[in-house]
N, C-alpha and C. Protein backbone atom coordinates (compact mmCIF):
# COMPACT_ATOMS: atom_id res chain seq x y z
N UNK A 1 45.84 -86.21 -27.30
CA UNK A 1 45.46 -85.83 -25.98
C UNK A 1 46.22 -84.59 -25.51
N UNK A 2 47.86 -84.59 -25.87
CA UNK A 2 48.23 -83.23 -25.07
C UNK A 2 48.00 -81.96 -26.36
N UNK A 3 47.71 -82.09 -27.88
CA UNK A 3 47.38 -81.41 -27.92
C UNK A 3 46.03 -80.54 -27.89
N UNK A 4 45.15 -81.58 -27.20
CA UNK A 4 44.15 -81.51 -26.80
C UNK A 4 43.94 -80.02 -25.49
N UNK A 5 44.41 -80.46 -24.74
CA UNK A 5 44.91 -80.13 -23.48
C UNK A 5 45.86 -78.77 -23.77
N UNK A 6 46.43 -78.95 -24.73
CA UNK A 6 47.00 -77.33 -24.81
C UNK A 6 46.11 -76.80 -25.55
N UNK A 7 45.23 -77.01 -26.67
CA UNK A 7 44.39 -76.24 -26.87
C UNK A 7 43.49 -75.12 -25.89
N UNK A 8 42.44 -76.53 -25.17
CA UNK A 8 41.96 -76.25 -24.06
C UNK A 8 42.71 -74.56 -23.26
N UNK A 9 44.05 -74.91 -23.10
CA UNK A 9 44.38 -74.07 -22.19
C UNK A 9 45.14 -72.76 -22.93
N UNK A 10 45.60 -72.69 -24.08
CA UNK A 10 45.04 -71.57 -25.34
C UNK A 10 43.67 -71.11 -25.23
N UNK A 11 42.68 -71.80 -25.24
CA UNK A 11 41.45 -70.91 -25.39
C UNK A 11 41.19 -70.80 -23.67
N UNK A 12 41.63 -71.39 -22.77
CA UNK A 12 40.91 -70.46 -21.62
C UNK A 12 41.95 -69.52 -21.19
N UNK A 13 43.42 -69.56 -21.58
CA UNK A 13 43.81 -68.46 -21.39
C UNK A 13 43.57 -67.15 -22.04
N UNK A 14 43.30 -66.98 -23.22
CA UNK A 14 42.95 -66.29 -24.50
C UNK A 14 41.53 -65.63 -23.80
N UNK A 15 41.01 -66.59 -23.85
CA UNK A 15 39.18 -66.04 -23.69
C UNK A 15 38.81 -66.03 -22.67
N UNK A 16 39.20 -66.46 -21.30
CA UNK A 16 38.41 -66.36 -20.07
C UNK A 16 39.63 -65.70 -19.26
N UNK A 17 40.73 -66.54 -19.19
CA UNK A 17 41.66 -65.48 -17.89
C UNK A 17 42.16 -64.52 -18.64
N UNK A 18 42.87 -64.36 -19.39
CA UNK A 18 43.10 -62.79 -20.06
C UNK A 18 42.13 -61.47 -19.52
N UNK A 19 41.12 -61.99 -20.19
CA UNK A 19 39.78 -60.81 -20.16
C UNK A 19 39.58 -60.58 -18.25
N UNK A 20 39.46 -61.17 -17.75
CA UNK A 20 39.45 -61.11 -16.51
C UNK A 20 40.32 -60.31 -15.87
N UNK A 21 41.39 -60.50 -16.22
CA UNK A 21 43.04 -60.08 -15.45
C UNK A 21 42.46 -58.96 -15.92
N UNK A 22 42.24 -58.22 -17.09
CA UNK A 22 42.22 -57.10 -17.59
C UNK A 22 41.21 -56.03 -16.95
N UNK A 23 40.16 -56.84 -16.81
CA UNK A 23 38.71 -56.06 -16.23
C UNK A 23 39.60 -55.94 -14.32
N UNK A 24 39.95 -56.53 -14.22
CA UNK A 24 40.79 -56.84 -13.01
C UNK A 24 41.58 -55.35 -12.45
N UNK A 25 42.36 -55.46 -13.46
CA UNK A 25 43.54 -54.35 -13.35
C UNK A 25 42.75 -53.31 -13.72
N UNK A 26 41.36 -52.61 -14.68
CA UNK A 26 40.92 -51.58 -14.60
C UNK A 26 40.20 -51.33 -13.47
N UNK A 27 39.51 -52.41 -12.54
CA UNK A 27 39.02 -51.95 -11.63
C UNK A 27 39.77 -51.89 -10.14
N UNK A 28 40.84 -52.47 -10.24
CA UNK A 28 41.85 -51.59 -9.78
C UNK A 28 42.42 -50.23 -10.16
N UNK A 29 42.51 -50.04 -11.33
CA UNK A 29 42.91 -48.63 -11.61
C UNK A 29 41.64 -47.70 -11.20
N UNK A 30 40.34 -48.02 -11.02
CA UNK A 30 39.30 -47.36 -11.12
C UNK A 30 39.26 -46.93 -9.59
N UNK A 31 39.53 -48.26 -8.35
CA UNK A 31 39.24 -48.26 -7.19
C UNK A 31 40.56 -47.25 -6.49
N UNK A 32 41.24 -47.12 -7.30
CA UNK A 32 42.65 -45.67 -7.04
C UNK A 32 42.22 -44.78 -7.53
N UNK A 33 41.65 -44.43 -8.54
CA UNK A 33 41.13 -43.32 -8.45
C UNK A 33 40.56 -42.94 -7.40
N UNK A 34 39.19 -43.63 -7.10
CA UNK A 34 38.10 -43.42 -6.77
C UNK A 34 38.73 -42.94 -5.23
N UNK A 35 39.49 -43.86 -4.76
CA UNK A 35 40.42 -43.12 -3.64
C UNK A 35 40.93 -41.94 -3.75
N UNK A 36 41.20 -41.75 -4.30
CA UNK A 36 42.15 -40.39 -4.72
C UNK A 36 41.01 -38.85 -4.05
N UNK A 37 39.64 -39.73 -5.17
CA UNK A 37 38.59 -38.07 -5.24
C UNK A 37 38.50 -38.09 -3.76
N UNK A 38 37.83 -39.47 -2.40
CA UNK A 38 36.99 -39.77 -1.69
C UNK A 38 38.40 -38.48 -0.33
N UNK A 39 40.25 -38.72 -0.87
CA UNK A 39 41.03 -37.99 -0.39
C UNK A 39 40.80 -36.57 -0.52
N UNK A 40 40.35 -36.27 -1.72
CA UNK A 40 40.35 -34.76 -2.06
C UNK A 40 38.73 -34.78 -0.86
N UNK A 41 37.87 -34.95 -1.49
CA UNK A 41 37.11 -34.72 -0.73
C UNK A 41 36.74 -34.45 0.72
N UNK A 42 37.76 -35.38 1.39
CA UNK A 42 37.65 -35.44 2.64
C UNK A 42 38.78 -34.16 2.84
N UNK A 43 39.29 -33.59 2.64
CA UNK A 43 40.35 -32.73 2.59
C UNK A 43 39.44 -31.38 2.35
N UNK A 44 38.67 -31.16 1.22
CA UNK A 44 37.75 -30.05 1.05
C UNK A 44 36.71 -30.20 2.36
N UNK A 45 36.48 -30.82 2.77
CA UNK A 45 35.43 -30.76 4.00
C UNK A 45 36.41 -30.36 5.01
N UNK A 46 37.28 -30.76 5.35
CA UNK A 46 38.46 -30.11 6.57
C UNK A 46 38.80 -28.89 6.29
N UNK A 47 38.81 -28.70 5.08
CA UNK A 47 39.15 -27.22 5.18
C UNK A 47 37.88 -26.39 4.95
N UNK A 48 36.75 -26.69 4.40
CA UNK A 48 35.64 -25.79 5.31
C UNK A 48 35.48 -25.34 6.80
N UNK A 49 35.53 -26.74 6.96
CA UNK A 49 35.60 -26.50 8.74
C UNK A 49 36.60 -25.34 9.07
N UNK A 50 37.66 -26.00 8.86
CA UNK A 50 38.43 -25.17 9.41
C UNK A 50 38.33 -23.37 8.86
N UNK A 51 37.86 -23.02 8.07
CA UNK A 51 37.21 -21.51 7.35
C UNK A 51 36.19 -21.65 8.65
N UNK A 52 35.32 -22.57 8.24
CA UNK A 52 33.94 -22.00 9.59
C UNK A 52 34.63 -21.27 10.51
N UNK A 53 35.07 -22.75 11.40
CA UNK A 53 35.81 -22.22 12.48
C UNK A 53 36.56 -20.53 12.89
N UNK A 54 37.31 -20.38 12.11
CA UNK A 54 38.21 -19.57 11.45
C UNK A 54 37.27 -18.18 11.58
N UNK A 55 36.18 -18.37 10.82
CA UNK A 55 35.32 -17.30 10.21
C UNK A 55 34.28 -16.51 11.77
N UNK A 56 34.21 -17.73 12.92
CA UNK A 56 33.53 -17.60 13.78
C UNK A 56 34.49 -16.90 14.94
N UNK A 57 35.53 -16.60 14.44
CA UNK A 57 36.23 -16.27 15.35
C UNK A 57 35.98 -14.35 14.96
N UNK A 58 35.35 -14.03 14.67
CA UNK A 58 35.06 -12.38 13.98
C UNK A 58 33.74 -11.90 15.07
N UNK A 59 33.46 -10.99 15.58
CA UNK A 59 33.19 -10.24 16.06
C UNK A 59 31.80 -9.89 15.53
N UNK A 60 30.74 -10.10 16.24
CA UNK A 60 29.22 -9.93 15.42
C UNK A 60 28.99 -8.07 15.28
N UNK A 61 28.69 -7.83 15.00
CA UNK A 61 28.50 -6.77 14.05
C UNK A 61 27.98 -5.47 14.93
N UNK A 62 28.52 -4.32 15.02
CA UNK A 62 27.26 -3.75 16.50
C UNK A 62 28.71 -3.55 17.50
N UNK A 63 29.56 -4.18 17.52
CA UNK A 63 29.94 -4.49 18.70
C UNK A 63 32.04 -4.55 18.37
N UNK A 64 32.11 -4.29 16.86
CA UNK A 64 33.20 -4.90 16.34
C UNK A 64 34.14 -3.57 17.29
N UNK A 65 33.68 -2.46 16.59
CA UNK A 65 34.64 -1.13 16.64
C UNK A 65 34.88 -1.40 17.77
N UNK A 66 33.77 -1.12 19.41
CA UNK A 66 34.50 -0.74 20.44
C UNK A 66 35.05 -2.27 21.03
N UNK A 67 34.97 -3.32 20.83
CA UNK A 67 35.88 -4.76 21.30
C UNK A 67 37.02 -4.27 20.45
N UNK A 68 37.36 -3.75 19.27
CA UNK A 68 38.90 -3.70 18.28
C UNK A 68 39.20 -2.90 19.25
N UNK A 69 38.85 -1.54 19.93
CA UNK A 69 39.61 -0.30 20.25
C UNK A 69 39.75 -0.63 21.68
N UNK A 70 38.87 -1.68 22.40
CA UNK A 70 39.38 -2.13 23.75
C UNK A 70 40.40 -3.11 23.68
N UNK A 71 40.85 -3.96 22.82
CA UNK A 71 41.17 -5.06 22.88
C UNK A 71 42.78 -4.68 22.11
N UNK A 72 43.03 -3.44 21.08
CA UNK A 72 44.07 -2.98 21.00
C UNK A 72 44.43 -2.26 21.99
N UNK A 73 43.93 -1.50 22.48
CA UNK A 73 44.42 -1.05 23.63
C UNK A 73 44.93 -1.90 24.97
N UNK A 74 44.46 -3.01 25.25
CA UNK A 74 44.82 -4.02 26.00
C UNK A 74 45.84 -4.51 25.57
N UNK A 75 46.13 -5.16 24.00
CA UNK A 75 47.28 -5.35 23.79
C UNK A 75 48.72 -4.42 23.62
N UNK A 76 47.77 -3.14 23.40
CA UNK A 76 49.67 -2.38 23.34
C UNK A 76 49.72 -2.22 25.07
N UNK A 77 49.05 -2.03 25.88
CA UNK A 77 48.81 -1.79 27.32
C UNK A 77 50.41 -3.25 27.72
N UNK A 78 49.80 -4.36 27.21
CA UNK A 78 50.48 -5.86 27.27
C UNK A 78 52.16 -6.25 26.71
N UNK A 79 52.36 -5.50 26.16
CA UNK A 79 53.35 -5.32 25.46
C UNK A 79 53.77 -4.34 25.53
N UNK A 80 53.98 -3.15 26.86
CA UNK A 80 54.74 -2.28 27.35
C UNK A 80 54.27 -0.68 26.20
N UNK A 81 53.68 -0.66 25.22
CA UNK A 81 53.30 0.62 24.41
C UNK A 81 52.71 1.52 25.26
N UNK A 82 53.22 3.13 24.59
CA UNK A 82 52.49 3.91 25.32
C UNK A 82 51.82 5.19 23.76
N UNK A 83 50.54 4.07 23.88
CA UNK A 83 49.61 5.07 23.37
C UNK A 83 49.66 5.98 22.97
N UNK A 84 49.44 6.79 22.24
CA UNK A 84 49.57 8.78 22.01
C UNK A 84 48.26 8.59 20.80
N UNK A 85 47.53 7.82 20.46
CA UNK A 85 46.13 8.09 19.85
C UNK A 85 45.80 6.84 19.21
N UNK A 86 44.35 6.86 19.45
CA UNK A 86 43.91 5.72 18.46
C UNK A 86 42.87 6.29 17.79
N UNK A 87 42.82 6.62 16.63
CA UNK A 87 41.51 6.74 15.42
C UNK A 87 40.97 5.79 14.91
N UNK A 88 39.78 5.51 14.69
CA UNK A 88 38.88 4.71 14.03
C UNK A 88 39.02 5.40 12.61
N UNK A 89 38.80 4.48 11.59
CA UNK A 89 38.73 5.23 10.36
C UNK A 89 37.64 4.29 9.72
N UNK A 90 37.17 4.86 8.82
CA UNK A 90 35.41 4.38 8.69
C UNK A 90 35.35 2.97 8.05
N UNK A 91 34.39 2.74 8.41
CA UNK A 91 33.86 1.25 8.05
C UNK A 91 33.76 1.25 6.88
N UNK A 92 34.41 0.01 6.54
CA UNK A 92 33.64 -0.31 4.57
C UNK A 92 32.57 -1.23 4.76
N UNK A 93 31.87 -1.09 4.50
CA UNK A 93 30.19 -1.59 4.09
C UNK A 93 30.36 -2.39 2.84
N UNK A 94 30.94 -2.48 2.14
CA UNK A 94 30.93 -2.55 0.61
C UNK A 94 31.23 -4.42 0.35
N UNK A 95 31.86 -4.53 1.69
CA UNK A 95 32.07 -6.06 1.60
C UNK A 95 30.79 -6.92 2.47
N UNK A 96 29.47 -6.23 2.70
CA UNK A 96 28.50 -7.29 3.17
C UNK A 96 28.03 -8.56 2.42
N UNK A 97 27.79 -8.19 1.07
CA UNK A 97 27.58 -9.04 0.22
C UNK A 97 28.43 -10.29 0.36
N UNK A 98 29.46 -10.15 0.74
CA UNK A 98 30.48 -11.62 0.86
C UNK A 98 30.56 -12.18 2.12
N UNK A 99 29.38 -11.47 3.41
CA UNK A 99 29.32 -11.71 4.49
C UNK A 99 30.36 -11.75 5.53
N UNK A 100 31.08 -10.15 5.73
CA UNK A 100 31.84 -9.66 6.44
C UNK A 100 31.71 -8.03 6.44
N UNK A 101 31.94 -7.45 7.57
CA UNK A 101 32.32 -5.71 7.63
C UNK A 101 33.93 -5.72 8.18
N UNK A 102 34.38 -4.56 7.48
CA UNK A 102 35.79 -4.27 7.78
C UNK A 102 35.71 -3.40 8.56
N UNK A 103 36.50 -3.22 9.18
CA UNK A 103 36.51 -2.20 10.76
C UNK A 103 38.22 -1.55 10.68
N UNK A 104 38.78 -0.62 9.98
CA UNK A 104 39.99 0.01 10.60
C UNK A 104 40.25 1.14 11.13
N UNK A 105 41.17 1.04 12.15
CA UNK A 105 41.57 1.98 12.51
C UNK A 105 43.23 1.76 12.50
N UNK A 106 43.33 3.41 13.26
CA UNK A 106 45.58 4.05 13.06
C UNK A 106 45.23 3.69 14.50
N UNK A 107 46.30 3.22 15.02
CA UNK A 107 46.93 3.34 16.03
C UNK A 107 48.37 4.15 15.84
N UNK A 108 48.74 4.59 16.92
CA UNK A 108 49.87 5.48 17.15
C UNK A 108 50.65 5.53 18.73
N UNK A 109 51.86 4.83 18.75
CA UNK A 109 52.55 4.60 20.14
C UNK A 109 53.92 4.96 20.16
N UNK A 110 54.65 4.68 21.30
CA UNK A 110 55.58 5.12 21.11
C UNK A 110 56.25 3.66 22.34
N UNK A 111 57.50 2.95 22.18
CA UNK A 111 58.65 1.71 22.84
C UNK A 111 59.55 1.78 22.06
N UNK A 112 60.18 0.27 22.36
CA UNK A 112 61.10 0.11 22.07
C UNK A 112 61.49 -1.06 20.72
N UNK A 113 62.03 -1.02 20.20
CA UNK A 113 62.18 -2.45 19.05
C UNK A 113 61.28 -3.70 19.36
N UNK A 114 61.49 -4.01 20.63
CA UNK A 114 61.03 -5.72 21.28
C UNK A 114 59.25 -4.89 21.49
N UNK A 115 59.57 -3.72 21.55
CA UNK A 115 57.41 -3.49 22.53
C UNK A 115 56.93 -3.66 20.96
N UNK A 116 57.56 -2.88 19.69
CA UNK A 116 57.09 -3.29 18.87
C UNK A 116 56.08 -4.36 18.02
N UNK A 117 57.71 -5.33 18.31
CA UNK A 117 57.59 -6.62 17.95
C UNK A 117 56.87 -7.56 18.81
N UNK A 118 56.76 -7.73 20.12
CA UNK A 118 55.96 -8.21 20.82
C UNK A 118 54.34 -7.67 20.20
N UNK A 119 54.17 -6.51 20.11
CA UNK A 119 52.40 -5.77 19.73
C UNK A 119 52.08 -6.41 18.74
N UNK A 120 53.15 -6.49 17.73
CA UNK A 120 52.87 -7.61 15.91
C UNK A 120 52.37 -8.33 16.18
N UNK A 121 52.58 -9.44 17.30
CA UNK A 121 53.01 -10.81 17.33
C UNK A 121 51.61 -11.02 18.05
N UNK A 122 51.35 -9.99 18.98
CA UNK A 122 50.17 -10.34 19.41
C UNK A 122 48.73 -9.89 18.73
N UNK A 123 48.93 -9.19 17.74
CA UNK A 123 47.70 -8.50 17.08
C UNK A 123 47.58 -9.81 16.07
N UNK A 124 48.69 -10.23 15.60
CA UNK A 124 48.66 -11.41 14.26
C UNK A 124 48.24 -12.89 15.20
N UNK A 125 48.38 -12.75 16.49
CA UNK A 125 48.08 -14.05 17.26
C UNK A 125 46.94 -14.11 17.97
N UNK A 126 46.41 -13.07 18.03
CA UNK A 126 45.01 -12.38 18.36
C UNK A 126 43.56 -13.66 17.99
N UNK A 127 42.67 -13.48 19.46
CA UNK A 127 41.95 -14.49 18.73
C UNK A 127 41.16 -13.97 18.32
N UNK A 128 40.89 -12.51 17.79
CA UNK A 128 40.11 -11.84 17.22
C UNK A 128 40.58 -12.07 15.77
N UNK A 129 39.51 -11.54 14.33
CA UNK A 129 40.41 -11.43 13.36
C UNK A 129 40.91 -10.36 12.81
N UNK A 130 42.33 -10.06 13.54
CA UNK A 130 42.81 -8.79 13.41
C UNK A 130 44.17 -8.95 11.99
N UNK A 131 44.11 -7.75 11.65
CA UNK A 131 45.51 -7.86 10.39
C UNK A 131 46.16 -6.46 10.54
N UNK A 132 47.36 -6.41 10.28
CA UNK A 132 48.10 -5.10 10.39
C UNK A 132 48.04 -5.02 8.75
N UNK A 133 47.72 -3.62 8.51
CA UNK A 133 47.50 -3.52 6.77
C UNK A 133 48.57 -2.31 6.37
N UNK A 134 48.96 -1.67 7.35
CA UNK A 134 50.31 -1.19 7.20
C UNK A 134 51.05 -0.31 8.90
N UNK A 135 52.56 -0.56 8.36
CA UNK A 135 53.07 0.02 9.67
C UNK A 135 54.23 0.72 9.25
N UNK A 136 54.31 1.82 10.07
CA UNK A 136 55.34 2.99 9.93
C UNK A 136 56.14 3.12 11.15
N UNK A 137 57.64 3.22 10.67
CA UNK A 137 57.95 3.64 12.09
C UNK A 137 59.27 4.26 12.22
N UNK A 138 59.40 5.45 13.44
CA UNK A 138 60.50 6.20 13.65
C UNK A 138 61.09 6.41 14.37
N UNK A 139 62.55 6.91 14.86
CA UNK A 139 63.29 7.58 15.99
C UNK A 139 61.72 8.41 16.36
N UNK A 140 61.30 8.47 18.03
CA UNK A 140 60.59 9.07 18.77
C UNK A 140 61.45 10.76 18.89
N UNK A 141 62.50 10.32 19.85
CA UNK A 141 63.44 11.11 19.84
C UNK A 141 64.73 10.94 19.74
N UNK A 142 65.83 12.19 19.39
CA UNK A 142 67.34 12.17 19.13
C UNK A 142 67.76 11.43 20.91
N UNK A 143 68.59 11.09 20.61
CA UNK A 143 69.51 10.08 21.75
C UNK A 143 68.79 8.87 22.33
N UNK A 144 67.04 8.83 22.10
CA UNK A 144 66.87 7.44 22.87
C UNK A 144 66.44 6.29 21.86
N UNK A 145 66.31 5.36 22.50
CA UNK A 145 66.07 3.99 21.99
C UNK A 145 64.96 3.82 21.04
N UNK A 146 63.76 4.55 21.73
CA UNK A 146 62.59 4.67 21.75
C UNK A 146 61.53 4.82 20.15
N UNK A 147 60.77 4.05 19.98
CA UNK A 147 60.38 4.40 18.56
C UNK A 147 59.08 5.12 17.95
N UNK A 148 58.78 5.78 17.46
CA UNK A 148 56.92 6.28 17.43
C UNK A 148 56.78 5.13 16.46
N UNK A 149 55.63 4.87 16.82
CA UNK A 149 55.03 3.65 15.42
C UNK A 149 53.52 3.82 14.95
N UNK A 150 53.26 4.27 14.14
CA UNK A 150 52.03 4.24 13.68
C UNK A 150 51.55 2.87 12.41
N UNK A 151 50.57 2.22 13.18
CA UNK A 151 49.88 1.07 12.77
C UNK A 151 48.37 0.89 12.28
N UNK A 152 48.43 0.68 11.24
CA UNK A 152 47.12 0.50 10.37
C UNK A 152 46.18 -0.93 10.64
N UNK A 153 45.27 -0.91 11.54
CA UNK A 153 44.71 -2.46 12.04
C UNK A 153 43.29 -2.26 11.36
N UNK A 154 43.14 -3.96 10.80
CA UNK A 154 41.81 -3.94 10.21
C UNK A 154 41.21 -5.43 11.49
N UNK A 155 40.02 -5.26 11.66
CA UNK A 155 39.12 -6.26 12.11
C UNK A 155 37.85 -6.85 11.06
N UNK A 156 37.77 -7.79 10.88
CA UNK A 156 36.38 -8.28 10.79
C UNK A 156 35.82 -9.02 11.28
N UNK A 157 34.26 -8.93 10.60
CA UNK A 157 33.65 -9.39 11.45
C UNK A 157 32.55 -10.29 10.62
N UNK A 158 32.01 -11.52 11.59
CA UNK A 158 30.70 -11.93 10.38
C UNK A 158 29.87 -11.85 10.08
N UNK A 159 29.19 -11.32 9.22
CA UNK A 159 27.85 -10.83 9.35
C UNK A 159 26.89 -12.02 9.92
C-alpha cells in the first residue's frame, strides 16, 4: 500500500505537476515580457505626442520670417538690448521634404553680460521654435562694460 502511494505520487509529480510548474513559469516569463514591449510601447506613443506637440509649436509658413523678426526684436527689446541690425538671411527650402522650412537670420546688439544672458535664455525658452546656431561676442567699447554681440537665430516652421 505505501509503496503504492509513493508510486502514485512519483508519477503525478513526474508527469502532471512538474510539467505544469514549468508551462507555469514560462508563461510567467512570457507575461514579463509581454509587459516590458506593452512599457516600451506606451512610452513610444508619449513621445510622439510629445514631438506633435513640440512640432506644433512652429510657425505656419507665409508668416515665419516677419513673427521671428517681430518676436526677436521683442525679446532683445525685453532683456534691455539695443539693437544696431537685424538681417534675414535666406531661407533653406531644401528641408520641405521632412516637413519643415528653416528661417535664419544675424542679429546684432549691443548690453551688458546679464542683457546677454537673459536674450539666450529667452530665445532657448521661446515658445516659438527658435535655436541660436551661433554667437559672437565683444568689448563694444574701451572702458565700458558693454558688449556688441552678434547672434545667428534659426526658426522653424511646419509645413
Amino acid at each position: 500500500m505505501v509503496v503504492i502511494l509513493l508510486v502514485t505520487i512519483f508519477i503525478g509529480f513526474n508527469f502532471i505537476y512538474a510539467p505544469v510548474m514549468k508551462e507555469m513559469r514560462g508563461l510567467a516569463s512570457a507575461v514579463k515580457e509581454a509587459e516590458g514591449k506593452k512599457e516600451l510601447v506606451d512610452e513610444a506613443a508619449r513621445l510622439e505626442e510629445d514631438l506633435t506637440r513640440y512640432l506644433r509649436r512652429g510657425i505656419p509658413p507665409g508668416k515665419a520670417e516677419m513673427e521671428l523678426l517681430d518676436r526677436v526684436r521683442e525679446i532683445a527689446g525685453e532683456s534691455g538690448a539695443q539693437v544696431t541690425s537685424i538681417l534675414p538671411q535666406k531661407e533653406l527650402k531644401g528641408r520641405e521634404k521632412e516637413g519643415y522650412r528653416k528661417y535664419t537670420i544675424r542679429i546684432s546688439f549691443q548690453g551688458s553680460y546679464h542683457t546677454l544672458g537673459d536674450f539666450i535664455s529667452k530665445i532657448e525658452n521661446s515658445e516659438k521654435m527658435m535655436k541660436i546656431d551661433s554667437l559672437e561676442f565683444s568689448p563694444a567699447k574701451e572702458g565700458t562694460s558693454s558688449l556688441q554681440c552678434d547672434v545667428t537665430l534659426s526658426l522653424f516652421s511646419v509645413m
